[in-house]
Protein backbone atom coordinates (compact mmCIF):
# COMPACT_ATOMS: atom_id res chain seq x y z
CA UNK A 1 0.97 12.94 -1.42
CA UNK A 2 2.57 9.33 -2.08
CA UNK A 3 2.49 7.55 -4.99
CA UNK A 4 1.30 3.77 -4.55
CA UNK A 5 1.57 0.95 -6.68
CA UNK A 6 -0.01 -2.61 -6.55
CA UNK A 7 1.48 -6.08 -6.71
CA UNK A 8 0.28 -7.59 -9.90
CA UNK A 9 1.96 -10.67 -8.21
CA UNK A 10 -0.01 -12.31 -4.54
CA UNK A 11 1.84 -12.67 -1.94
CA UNK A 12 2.11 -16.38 0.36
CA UNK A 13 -1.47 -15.64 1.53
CA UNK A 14 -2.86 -15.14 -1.87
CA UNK A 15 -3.13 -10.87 -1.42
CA UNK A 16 -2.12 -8.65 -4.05
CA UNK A 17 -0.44 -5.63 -1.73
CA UNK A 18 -0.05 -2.17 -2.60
CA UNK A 19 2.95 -0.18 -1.92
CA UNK A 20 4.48 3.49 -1.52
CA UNK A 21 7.00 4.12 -4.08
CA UNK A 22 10.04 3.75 -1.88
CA UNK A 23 9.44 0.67 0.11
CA UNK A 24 11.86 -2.28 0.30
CA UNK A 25 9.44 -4.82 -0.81
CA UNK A 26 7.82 -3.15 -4.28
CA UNK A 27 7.78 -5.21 -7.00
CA UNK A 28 9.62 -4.90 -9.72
CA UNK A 29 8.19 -2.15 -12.59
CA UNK A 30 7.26 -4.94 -14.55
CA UNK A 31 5.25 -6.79 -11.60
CA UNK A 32 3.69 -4.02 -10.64
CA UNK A 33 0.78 -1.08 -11.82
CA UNK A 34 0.48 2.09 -10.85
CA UNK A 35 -2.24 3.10 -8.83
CA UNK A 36 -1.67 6.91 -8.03
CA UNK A 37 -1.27 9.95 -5.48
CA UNK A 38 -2.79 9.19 -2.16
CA UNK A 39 -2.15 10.63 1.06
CA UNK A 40 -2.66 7.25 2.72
CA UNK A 41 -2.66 3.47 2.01
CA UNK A 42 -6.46 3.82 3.53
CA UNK A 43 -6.86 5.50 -0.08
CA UNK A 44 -4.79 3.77 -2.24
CA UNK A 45 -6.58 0.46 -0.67
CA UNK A 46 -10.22 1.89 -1.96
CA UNK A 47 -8.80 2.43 -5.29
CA UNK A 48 -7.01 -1.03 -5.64
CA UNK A 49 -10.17 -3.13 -4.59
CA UNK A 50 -11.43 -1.69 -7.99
CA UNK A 51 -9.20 -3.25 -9.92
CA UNK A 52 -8.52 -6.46 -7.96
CA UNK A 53 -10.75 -7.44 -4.83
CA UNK A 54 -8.07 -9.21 -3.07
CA UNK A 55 -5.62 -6.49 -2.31
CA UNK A 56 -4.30 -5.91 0.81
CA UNK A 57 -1.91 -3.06 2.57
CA UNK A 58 1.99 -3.61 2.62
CA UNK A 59 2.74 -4.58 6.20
CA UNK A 60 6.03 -2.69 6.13
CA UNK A 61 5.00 0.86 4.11
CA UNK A 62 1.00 1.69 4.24
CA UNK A 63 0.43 0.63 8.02
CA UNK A 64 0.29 2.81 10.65
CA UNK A 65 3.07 3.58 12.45
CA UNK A 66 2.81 3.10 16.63
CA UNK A 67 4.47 6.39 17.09
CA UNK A 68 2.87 8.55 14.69
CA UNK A 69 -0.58 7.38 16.25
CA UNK A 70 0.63 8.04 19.45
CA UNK A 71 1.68 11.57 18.84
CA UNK A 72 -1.76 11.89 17.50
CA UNK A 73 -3.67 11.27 20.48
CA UNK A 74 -1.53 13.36 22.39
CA UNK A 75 -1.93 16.33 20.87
């Protein structure tokens, strides 16, 4: 499990985005809340609507990664 926070900040497009603990772009502790353990941004995304409808997935940490989907359909 990862532990995700979201942005109580928007972004440039007016999102609020959620984050795994360890990416480059979280917020600072103070412009941020914690959401929880997820095993996916997927989840963490359901969770953050609750408490503000316009979140929206970090780009760099909760999006799926090329590679790791295509190791996926190979196997």
């Amino acid at each position: 499990m990862k532990f995700f926070y979201l942005s109580t900040r928007s972004n440039d497009d007016g999102f609020f985005e959620i984050h795994e603990r360890g990416c480059e772009h979280i917020p600072d502790p103070v412009n941020r809340d914690y959401l929880g353990p997820f095993n996916n941004g997927d989840e963490a995304l359901r969770k953050a609507l609750t408490m503000n409808p316009q979140s929206s997935k970090c780009k760099s940490c909760c999006q799926a990664r090329k590679s790791t989907l295509a190791a996926i359909k190979r196997e």
